[in-house]
Protein backbone atom coordinates (compact mmCIF):
# COMPACT_ATOMS: atom_id res chain seq x y z
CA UNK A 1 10.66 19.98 12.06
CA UNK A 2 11.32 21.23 8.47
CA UNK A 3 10.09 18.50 6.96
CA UNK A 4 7.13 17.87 8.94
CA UNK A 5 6.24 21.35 8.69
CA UNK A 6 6.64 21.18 4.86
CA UNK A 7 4.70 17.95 5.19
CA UNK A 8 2.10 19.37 6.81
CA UNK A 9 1.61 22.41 4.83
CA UNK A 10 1.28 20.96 1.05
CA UNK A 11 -0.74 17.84 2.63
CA UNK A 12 -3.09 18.90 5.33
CA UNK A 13 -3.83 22.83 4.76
CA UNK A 14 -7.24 22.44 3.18
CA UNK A 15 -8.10 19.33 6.01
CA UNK A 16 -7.00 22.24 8.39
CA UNK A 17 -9.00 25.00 6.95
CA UNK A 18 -12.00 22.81 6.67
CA UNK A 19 -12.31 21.29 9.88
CA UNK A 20 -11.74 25.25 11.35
CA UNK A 21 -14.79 25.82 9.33
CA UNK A 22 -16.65 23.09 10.42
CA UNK A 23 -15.91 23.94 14.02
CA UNK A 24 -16.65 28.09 13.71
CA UNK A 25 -18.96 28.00 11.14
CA UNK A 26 -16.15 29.87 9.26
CA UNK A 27 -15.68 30.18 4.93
CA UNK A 28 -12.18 30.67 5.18
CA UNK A 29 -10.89 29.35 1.08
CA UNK A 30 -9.36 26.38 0.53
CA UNK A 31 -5.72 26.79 -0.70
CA UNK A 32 -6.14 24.06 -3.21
CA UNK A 33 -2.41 23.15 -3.02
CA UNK A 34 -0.98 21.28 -5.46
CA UNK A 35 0.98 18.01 -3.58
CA UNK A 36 4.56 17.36 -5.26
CA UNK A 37 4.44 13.64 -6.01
CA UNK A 38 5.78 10.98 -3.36
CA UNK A 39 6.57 13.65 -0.53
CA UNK A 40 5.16 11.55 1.96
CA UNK A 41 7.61 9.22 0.98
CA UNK A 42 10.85 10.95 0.48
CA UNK A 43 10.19 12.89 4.20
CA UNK A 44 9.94 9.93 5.93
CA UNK A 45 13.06 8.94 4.21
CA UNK A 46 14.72 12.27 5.03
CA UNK A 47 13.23 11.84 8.70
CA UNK A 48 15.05 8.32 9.44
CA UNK A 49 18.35 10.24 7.88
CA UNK A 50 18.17 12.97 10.28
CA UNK A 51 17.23 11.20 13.58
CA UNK A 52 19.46 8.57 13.00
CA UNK A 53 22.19 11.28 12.23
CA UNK A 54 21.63 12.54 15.47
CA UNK A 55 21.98 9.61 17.14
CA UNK A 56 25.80 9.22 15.55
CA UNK A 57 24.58 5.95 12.77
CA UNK A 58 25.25 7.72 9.56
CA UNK A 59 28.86 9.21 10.37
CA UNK A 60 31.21 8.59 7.02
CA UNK A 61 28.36 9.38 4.69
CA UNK A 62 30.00 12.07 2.28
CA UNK A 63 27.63 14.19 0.73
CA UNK A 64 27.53 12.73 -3.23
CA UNK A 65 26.05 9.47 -1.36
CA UNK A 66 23.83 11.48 1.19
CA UNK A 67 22.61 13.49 -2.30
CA UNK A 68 21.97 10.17 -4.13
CA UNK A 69 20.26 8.25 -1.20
CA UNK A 70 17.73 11.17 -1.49
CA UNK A 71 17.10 11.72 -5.10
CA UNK A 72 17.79 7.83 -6.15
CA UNK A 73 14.96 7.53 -8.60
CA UNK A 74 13.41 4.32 -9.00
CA UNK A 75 11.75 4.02 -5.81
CA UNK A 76 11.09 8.16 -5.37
CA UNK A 77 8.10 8.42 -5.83
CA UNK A 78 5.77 5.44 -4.51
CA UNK A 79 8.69 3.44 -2.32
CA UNK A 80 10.03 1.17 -1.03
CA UNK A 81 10.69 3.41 1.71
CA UNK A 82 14.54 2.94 1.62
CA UNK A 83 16.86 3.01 4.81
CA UNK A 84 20.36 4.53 4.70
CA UNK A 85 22.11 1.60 6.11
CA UNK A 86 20.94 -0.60 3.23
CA UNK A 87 21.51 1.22 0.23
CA UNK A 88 24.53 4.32 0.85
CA UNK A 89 26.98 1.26 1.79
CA UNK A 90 25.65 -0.39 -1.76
CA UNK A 91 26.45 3.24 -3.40
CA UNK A 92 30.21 3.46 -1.68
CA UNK A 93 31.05 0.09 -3.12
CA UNK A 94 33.24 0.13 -6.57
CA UNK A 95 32.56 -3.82 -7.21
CA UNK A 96 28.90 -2.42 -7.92
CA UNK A 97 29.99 0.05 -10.92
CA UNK A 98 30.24 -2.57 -13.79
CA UNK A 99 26.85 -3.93 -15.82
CA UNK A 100 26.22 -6.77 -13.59
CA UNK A 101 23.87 -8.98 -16.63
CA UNK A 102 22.47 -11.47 -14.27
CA UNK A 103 20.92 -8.44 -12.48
CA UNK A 104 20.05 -6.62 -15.15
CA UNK A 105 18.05 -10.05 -16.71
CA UNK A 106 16.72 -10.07 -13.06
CA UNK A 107 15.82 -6.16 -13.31
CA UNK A 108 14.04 -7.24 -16.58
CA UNK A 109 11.53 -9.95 -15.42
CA UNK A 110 10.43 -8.27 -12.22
CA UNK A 111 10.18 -4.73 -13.94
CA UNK A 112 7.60 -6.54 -16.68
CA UNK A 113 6.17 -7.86 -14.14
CA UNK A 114 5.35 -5.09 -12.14
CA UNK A 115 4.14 -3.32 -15.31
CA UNK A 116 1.81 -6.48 -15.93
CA UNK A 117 0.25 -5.96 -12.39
CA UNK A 118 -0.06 -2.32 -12.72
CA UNK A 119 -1.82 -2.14 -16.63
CA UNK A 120 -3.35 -5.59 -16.62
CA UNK A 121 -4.65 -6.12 -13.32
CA UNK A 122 -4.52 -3.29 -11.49
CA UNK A 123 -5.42 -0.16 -13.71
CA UNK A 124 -8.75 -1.98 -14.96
CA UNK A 125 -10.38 -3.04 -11.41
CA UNK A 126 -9.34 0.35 -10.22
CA UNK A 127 -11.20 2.16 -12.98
CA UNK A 128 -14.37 0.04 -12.28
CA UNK A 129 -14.48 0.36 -8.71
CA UNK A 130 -13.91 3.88 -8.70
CA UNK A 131 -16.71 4.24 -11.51
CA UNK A 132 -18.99 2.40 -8.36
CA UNK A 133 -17.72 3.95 -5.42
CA UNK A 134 -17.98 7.42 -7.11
CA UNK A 135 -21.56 7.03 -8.17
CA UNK A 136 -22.19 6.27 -5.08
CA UNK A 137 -25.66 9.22 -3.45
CA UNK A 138 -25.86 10.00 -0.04
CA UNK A 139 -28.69 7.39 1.86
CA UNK A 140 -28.31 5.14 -1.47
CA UNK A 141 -29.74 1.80 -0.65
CA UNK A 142 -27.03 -0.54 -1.99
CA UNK A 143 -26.92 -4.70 -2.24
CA UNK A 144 -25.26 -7.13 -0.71
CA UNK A 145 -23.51 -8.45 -3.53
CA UNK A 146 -22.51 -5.63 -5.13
CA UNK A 147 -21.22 -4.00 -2.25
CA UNK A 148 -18.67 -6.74 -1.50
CA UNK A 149 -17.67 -7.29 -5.39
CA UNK A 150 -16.87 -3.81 -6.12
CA UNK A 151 -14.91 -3.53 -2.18
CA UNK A 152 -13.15 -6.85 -2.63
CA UNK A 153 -12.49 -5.22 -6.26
CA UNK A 154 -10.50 -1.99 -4.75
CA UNK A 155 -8.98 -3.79 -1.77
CA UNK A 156 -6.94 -6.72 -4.84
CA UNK A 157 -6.57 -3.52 -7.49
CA UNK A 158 -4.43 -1.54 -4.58
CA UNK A 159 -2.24 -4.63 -3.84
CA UNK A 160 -1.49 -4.86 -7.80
CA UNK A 161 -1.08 -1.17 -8.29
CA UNK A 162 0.82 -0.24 -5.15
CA UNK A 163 3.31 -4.23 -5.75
CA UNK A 164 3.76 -3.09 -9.47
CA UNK A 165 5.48 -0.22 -8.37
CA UNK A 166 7.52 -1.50 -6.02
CA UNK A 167 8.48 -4.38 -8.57
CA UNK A 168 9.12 -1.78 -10.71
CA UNK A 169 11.50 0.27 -8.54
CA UNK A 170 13.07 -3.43 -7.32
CA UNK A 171 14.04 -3.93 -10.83
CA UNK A 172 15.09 -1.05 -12.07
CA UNK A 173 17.90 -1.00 -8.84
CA UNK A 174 18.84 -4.04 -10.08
CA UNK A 175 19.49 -2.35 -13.22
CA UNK A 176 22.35 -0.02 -11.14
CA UNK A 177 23.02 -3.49 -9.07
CA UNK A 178 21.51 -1.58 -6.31
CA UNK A 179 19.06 -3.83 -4.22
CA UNK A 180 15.75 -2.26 -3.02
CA UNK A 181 14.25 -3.87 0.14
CA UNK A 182 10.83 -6.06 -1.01
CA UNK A 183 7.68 -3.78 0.15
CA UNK A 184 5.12 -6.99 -0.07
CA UNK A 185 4.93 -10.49 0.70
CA UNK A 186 1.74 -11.83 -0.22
CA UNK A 187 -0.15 -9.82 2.11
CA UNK A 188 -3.49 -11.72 1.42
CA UNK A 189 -1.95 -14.95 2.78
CA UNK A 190 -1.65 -13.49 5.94
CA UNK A 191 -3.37 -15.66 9.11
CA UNK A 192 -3.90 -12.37 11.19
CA UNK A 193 -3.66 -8.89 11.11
CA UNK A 194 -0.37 -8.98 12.63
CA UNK A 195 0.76 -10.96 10.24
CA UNK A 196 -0.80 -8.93 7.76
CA UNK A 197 1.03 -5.97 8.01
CA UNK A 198 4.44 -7.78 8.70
CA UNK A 199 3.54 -8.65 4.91
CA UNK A 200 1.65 -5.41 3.34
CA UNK A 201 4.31 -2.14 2.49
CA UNK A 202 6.71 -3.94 4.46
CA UNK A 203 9.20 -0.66 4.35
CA UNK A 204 6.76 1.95 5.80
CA UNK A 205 5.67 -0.44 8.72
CA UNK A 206 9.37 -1.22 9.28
CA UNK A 207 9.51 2.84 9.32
CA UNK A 208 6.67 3.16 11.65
CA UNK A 209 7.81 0.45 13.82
CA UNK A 210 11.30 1.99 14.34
CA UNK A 211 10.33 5.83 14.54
CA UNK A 212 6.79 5.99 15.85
CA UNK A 213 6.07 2.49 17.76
CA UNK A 214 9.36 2.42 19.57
CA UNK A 215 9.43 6.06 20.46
CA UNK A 216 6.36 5.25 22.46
CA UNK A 217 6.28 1.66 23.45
CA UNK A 218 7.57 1.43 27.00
CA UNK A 219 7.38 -2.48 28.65
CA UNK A 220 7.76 -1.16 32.09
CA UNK A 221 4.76 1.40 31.80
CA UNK A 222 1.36 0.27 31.14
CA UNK A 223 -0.12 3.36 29.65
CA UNK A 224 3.01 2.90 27.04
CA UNK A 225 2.76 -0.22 26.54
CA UNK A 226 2.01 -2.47 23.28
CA UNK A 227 -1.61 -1.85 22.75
CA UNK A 228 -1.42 1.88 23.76
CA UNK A 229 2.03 2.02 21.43
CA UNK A 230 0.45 0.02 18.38
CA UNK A 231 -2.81 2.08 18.52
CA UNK A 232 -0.58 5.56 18.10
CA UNK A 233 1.55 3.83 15.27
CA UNK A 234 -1.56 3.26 13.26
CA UNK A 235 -3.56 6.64 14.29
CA UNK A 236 -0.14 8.26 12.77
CA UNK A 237 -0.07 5.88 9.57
CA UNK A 238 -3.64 6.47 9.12
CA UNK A 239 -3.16 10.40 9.27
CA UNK A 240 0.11 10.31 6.98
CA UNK A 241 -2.14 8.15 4.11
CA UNK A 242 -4.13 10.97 3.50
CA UNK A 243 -5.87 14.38 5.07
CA UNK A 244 -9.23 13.01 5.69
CA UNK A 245 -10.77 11.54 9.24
CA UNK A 246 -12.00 8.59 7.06
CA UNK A 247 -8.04 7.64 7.08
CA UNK A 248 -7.84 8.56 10.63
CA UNK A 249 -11.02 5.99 11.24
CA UNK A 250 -8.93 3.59 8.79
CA UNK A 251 -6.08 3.84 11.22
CA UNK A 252 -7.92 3.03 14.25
CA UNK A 253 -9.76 0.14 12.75
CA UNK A 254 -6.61 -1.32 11.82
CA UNK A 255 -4.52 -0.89 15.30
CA UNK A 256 -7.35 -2.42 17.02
CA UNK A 257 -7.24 -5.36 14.59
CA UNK A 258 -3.80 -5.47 15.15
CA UNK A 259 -4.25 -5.64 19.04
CA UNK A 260 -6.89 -8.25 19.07
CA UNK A 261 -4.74 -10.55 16.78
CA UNK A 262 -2.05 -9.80 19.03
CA UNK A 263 -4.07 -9.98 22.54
CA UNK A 264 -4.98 -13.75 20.87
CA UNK A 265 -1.47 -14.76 20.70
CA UNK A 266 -0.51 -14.11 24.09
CA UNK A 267 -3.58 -16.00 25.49
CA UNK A 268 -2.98 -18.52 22.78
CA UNK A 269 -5.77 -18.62 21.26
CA UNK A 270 -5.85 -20.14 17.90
CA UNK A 271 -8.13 -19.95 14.90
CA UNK A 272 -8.67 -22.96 13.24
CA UNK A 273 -7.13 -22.30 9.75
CA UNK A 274 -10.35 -22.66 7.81
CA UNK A 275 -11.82 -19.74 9.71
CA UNK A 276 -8.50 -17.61 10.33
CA UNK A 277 -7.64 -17.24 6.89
CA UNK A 278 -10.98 -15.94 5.51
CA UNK A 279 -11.77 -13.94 8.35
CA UNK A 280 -8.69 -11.36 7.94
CA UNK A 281 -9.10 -11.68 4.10
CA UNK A 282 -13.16 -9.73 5.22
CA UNK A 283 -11.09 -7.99 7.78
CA UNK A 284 -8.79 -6.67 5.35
CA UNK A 285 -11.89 -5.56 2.77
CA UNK A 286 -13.88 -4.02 5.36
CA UNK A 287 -11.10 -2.01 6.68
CA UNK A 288 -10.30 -0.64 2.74
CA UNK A 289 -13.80 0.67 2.56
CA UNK A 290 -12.95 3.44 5.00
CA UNK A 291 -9.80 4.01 2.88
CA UNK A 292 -11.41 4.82 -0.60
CA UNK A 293 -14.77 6.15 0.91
CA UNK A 294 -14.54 10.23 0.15
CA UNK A 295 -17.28 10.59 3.00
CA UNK A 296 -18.34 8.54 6.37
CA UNK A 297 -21.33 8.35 4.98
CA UNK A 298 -20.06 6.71 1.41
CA UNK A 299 -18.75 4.80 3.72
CA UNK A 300 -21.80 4.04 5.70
CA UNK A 301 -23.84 3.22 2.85
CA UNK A 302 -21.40 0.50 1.42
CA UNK A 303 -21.46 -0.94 5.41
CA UNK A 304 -25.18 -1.01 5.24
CA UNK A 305 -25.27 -2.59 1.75
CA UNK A 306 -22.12 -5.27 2.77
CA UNK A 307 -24.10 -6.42 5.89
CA UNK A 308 -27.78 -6.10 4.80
CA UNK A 309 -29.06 -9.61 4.54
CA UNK A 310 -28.28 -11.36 1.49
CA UNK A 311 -32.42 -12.46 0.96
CA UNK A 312 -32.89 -9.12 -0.29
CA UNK A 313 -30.24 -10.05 -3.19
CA UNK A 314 -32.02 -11.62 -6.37
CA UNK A 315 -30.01 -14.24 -7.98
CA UNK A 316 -31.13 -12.54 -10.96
CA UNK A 317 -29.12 -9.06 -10.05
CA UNK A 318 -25.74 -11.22 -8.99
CA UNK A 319 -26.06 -13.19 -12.91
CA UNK A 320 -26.70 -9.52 -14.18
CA UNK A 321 -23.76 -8.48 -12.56
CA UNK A 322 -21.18 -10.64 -13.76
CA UNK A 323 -22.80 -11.35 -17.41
CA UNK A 324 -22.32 -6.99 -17.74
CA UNK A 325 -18.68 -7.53 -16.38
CA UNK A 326 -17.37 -10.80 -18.03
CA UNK A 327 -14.02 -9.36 -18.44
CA UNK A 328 -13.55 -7.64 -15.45
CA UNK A 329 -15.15 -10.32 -13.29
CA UNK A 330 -12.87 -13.15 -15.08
CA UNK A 331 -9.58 -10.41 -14.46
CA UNK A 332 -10.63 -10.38 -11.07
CA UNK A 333 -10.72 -14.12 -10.46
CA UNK A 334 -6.88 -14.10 -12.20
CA UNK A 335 -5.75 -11.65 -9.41
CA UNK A 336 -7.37 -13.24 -6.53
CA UNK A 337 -5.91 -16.61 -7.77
CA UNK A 338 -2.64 -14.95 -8.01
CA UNK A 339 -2.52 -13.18 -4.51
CA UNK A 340 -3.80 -16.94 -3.06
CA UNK A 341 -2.05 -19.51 -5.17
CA UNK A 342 1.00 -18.13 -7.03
CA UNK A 343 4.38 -17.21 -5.70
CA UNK A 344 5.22 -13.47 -5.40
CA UNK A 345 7.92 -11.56 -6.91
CA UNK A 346 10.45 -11.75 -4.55
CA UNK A 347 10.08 -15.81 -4.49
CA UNK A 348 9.93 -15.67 -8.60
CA UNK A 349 13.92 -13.37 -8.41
CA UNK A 350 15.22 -15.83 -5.10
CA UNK A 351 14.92 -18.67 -8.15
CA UNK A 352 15.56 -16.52 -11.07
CA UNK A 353 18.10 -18.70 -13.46
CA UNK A 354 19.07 -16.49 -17.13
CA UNK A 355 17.02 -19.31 -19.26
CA UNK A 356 14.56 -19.40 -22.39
CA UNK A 357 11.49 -19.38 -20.05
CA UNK A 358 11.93 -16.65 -18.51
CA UNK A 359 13.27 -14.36 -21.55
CA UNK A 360 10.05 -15.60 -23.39
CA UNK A 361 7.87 -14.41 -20.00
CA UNK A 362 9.54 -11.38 -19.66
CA UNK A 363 9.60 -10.58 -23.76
CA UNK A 364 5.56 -11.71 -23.73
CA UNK A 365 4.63 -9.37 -20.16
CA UNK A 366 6.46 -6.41 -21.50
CA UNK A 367 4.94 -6.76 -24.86
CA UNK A 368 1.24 -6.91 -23.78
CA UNK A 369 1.75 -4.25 -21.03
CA UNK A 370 3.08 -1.76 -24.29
CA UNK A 371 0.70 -2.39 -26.18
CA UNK A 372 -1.90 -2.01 -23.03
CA UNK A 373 -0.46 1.66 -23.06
CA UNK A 374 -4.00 3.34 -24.45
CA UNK A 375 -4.39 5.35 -21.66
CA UNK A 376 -3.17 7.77 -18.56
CA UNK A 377 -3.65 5.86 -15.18
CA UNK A 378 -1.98 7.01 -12.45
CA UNK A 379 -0.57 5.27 -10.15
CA UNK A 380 -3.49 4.85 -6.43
CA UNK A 381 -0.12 6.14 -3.99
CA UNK A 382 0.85 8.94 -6.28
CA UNK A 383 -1.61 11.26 -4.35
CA UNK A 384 -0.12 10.37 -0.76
């Protein structure tokens, strides 16, 4: 209860205040509380330690390792989400407390890459769909195609941005020879929306799965069953990304695309591939609008815009478009190509071999990604 009450105090206060507001007619103040960085992540952390505790799983923990599973820095702030039983057994053993330097060459290559991904990919898309979606008036009357290049935009910059990290963190625990569960598995190959979020932040849904979904799931009573259980899981991961009811909405949307993909397997009906795959990619932008809309009705005026009909789009404004965004529309093609075609940084480390290739890619990703070091970008999850 401490922890969801701290939880709820630095993150939802002002969403409190305002909906009282809303409701009376009140002015209470906002608080304006400043959010300490990655607390959603290190309480759910903290939460799996104390239930499980409870339930007798983390008895011979002494309290250096309980200390270090908590403050262990590399994946702190923006996950993984770590689990006790994976890494405080990894902490106890002494074999681990000698420079390992096949891990740390592994640490290397998947830490430059997860800076390339964050400063060459992700940083630029996010700064010019944010530029859009912030410019964005109430009732604005936008196009088809720019609707769906700036949302497709957002929805590949937060894969980059959020995987960077998480490469990143992966890496730099290989550094300590301390392996980090992998948070993404080419999440825009997925078939279905099931299968989507079996491959997107792979460590919260496990979290959710195990603390929310299977708290509530009961087989032998249909109002807690799977639909009703998978709906609650994603109302609460919806509320814990952010104090807004657009994330709420977000939620929603995605539990009941979740459910259908699921209700479709157990009648067995099948997609042909051609239409399953695209389908959850629009699935998966449409959703994301509702995440990085500020308003419902942002949000409703990039769904009017994405599903006006395309003969009010000029080729003239689409060639305008992408001759005033050469760079950004030609870094976008690299990181759709990438999230389609190439393999993913868990499949690059399985094969890793200490060789001249990969020293010269690792040497050549870190290099640009200093030297692409002109600026302060945050990382997109450092405000949840």
């Amino acid at each position: 209860m401490a922890n969801v009450s701290l939880l709820g105090y630095y993150k939802y206060t002002d969403f409190f205040i305002e909906n009282v507001n809303f409701l009376t007619g009140g002015d209470m103040a906002l608080k304006n509380i400043i959010l300490p960085i990655g607390i959603s992540f290190f309480t759910f952390q903290l939460i799996a330690y104390l239930v499980d505790s409870y339930r007798g799983k983390t008895e011979g923990y002494d309290i250096l390792n309980y200390l270090l599973f908590i403050t262990f820095f590399p994946q702190l702030i923006v996950g993984p989400i770590i689990h006790h039983h994976e890494v405080v057994p990894q902490f106890e053993d002494r074999g681990r407390k000698t420079i390992n330097w096949n891990n740390v060459s592994i640490g290397l290559l998947l830490f430059s890459i997860g800076c390339a991904k964050k400063l060459l990919l992700a940083d630029p898309l996010t700064e010019n769909a944010q530029a859009f979606f912030g410019g964005i008036q109430s009732g604005a009357a936008l196009q088809f195609y720019e609707t769906w290049f700036y949302s497709i935009e957002y929805t590949v910059s937060y894969y980059f941005d959020l995987s960077g990290y998480a490469d990143m963190a992966i890496g730099l625990g290989f550094f300590f020879n301390i392996l980090i569960p992998a948070n993404f598995n080419s999440p825009y190959k997925a078939r279905n929306f099931q299968d989507y979020w079996r491959r997107w932040h792979m460590t919260l849904s496990r979290f959710l799965s195990d603390y929310i979904f299977r708290s509530v799931y009961r087989k032998d009573k249909k109002w807690r069953g799977y639909y009703v259980a998978t709906m609650v899981t994603f109302l609460v991961s919806g509320f814990w990304h952010g104090a807004g009811w657009t994330f709420v909405a977000w939620g929603i949307m995605n539990g009941a695309l979740v459910c259908i993909a699921a209700w479709m397997k157990r009648k067995d009906v099948k997609l042909p591939s051609l239409l399953a795959y695209p389908l959850t990619a629009v699935g998966v932008v449409v959703a994301r609008v509702l995440f990085v809309s500020d308003s419902f009705e942002q949000a409703k005026s990039v769904y009017q815009g994405m599903f006006r009909l395309m003969g009010s789009t000029k080729l003239e404004q689409v060639k305008e478009l992408v001759t005033g965004n050469k760079t950004i529309c030609a870094t976008l093609a690299i990181a759709i190509c990438i999230c389609w075609f190439a393999p993913n940084s868990g499949e690059i480390s399985e094969k890793f071999k200490p060789n001249v290739k990969y020293a010269v890619l690792t040497a050549v990703l870190l290099a640009v990604s200093i030297m692409s070091m002109n600026k302060v970008a945050t990382f997109l999850y450092f405000q949840f």
